[in-house]
N, C-alpha and C. Protein backbone atom coordinates (compact mmCIF):
# COMPACT_ATOMS: atom_id res chain seq x y z
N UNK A 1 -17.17 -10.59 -19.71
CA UNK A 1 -16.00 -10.75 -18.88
C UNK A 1 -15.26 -12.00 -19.32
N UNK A 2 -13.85 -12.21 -19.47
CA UNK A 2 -13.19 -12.86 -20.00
C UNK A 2 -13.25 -14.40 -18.86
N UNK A 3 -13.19 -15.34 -19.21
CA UNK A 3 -13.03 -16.69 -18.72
C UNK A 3 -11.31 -16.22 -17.73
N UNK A 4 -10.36 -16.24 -18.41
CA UNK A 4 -9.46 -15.87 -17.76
C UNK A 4 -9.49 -15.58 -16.07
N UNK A 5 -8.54 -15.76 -15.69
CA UNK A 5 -8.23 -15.43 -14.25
C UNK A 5 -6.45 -14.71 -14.20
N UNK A 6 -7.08 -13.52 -13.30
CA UNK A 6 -5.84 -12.82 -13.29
C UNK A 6 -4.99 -13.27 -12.56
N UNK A 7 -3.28 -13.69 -12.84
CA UNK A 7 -2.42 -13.86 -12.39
C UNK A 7 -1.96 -12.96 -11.01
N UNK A 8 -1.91 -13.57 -9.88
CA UNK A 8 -1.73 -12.84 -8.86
C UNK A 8 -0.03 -12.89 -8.44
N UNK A 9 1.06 -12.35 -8.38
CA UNK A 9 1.84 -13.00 -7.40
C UNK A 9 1.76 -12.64 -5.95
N UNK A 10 1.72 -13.79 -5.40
CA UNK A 10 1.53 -13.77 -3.93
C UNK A 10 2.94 -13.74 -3.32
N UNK A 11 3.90 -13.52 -3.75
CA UNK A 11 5.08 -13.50 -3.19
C UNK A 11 5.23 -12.14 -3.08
N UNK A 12 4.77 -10.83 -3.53
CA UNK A 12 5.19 -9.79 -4.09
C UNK A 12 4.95 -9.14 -2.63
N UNK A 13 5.45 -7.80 -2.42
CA UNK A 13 5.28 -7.40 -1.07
C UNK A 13 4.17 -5.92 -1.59
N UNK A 14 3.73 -5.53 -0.61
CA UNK A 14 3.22 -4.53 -0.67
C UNK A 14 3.03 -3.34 -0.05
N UNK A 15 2.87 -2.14 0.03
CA UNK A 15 3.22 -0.89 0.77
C UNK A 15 2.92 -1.20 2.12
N UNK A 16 0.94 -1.24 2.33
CA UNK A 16 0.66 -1.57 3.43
C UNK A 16 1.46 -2.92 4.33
N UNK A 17 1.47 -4.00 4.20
CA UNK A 17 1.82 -4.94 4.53
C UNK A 17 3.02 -4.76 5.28
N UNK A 18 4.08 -3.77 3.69
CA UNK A 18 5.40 -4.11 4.37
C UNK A 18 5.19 -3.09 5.52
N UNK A 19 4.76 -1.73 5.70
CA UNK A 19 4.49 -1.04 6.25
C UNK A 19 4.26 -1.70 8.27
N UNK A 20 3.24 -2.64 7.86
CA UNK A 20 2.40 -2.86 8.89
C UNK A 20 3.97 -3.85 9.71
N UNK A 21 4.52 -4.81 8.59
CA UNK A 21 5.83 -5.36 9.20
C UNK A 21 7.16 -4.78 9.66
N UNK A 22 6.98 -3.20 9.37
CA UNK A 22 7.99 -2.47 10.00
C UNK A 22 7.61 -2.06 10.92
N UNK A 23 6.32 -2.02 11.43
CA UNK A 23 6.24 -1.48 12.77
C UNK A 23 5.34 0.18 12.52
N UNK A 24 5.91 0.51 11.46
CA UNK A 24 4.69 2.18 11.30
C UNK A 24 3.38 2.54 11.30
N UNK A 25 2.62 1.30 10.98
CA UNK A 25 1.91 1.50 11.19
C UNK A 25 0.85 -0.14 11.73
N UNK A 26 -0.52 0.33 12.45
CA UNK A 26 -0.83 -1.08 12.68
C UNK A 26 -1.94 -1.33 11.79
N UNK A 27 -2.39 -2.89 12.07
CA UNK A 27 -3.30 -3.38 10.97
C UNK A 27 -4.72 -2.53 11.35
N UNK A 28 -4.71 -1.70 11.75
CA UNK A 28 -6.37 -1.24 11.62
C UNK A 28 -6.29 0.46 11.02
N UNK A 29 -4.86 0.63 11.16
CA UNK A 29 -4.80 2.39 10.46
C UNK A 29 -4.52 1.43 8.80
N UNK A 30 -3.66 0.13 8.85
CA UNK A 30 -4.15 -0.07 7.14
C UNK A 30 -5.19 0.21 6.71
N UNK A 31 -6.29 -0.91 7.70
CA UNK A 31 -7.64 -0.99 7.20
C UNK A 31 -8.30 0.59 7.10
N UNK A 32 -7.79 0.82 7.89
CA UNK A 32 -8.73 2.31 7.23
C UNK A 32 -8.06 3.04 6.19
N UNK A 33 -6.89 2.90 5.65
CA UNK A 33 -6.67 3.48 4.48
C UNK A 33 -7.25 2.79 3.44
N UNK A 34 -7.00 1.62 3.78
CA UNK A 34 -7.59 1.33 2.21
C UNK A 34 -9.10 1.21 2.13
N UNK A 35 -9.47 1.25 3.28
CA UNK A 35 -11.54 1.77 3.32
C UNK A 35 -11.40 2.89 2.59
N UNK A 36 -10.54 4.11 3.00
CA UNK A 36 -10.90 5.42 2.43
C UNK A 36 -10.29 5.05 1.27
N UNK A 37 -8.97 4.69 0.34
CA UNK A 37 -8.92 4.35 -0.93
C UNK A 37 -9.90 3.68 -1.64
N UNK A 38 -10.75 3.00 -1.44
CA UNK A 38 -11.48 2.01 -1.82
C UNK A 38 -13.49 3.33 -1.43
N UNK A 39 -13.77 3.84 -1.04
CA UNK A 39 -14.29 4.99 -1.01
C UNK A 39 -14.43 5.95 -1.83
N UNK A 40 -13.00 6.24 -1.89
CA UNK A 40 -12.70 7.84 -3.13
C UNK A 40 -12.69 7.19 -4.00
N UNK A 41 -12.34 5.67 -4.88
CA UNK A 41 -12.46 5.39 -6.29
C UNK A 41 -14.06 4.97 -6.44
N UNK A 42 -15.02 4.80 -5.61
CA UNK A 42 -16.13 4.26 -5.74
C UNK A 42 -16.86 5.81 -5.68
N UNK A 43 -16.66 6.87 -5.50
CA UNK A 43 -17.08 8.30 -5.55
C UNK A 43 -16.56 8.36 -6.93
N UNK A 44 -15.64 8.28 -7.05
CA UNK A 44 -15.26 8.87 -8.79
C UNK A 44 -13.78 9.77 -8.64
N UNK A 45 -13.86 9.85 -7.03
CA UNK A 45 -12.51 10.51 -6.85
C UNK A 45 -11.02 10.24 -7.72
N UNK A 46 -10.17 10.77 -7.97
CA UNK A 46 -8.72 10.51 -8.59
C UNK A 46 -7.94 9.21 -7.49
N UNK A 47 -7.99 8.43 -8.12
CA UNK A 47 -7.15 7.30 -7.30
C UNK A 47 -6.06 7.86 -6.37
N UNK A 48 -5.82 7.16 -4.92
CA UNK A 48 -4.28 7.92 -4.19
C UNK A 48 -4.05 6.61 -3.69
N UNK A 49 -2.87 6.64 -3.31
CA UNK A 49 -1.73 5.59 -3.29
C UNK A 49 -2.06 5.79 -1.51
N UNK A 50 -1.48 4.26 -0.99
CA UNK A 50 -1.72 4.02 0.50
C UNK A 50 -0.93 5.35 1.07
N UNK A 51 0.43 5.07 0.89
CA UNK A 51 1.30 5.99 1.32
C UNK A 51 0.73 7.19 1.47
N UNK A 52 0.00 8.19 0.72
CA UNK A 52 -0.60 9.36 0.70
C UNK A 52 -1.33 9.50 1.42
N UNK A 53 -2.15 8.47 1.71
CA UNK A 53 -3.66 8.40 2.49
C UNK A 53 -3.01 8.40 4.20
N UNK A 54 -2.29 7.18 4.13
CA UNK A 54 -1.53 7.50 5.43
C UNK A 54 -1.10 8.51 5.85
N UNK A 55 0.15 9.45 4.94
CA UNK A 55 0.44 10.37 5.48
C UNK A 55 -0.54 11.52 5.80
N UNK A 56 -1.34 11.49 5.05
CA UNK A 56 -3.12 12.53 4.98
C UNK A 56 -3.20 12.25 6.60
N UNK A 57 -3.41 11.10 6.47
CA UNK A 57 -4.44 11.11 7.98
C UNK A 57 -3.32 10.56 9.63
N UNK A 58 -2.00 10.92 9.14
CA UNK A 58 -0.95 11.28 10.18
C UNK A 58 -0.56 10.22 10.93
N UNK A 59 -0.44 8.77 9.58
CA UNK A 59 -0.28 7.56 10.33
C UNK A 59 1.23 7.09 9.66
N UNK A 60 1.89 8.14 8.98
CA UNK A 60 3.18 7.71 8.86
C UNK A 60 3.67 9.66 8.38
N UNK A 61 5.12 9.37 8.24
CA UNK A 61 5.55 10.15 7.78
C UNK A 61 6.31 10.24 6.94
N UNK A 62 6.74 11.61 5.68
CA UNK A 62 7.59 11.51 4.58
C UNK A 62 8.98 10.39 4.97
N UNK A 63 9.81 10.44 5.68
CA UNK A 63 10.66 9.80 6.05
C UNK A 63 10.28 8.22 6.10
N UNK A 64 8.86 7.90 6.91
CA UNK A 64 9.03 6.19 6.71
C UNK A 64 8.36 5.60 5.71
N UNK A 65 8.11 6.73 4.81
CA UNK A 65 6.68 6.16 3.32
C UNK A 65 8.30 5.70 2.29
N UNK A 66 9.17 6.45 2.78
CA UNK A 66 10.22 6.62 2.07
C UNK A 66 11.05 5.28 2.39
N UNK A 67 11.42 4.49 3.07
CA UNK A 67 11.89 3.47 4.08
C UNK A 67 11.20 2.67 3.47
N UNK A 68 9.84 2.63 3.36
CA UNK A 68 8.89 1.42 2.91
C UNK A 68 9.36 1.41 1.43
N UNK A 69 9.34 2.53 0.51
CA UNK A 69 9.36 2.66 -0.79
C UNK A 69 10.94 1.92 -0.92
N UNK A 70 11.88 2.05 -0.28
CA UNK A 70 13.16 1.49 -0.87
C UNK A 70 13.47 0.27 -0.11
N UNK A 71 12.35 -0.63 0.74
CA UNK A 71 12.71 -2.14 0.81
C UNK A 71 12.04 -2.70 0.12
N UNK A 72 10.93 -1.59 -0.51
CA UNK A 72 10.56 -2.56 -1.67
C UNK A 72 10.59 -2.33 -3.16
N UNK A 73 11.66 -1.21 -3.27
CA UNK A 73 12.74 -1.59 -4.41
C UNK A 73 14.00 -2.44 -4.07
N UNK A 74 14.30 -2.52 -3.19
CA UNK A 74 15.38 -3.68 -2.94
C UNK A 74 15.06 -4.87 -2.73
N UNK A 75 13.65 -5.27 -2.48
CA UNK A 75 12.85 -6.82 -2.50
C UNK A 75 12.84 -6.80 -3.76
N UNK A 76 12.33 -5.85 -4.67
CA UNK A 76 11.83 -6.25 -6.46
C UNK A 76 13.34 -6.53 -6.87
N UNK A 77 14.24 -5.61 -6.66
CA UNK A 77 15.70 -6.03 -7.78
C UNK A 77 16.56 -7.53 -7.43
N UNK A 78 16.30 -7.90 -5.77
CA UNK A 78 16.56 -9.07 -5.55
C UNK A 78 16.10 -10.29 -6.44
N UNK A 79 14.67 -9.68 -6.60
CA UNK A 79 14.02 -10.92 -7.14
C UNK A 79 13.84 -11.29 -8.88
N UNK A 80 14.76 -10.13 -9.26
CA UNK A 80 14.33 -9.91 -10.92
C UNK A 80 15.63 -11.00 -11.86
C-alpha cells in the first residue's frame, strides 16, 4: 500500500448530505442506505448509487433524486 494519502475535498457536496439538507430525506434513512450500499459491495454485489438505494427502499422519489442531482451540478460549475 502506497505511503501516499488520498486527497479528500471536504468542500465538495454530496448526494446523501445534500439530500439530508433539503429536507428528503433524514439522517437515519441515509444511514441505512449507505449500510445497504456498503453490504452489496462487501457481497460482491454490482455497486448502486445512494439515489437508487433510496428510491428502492421509498425514501425519495424520481423527481427529488433529480433536484439533488442538479444542485449539485450547479454547486460543481460554480466552483470550477
Amino acid at each position: 500500500m502506497s505511503n501516499k494519502t488520498r486527497q479528500v475535498d471536504h468542500g465538495a457536496r454530496r448526494f446523501g448530505v445534500t439530500a439530508v439538507q433539503a429536507g428528503y430525506i433524514t439522517q437515519d434513512k441515509l444511514l441505512k442506505a449507505l449500510s445497504a450500499q456498503v453490504m452489496g459491495n462487501l457481497e460482491g454485489k454490482p455497486h448502486r448509487l445512494i439515489g437508487e438505494i433510496l428510491r428502492d427502499q421509498g425514501a425519495m422519489t424520481l423527481a427529488q433524486i433529480d433536484e439533488v442531482l442538479q444542485t449539485l451540478d450547479g454547486l460543481r460549475e460554480t466552483s470550477d
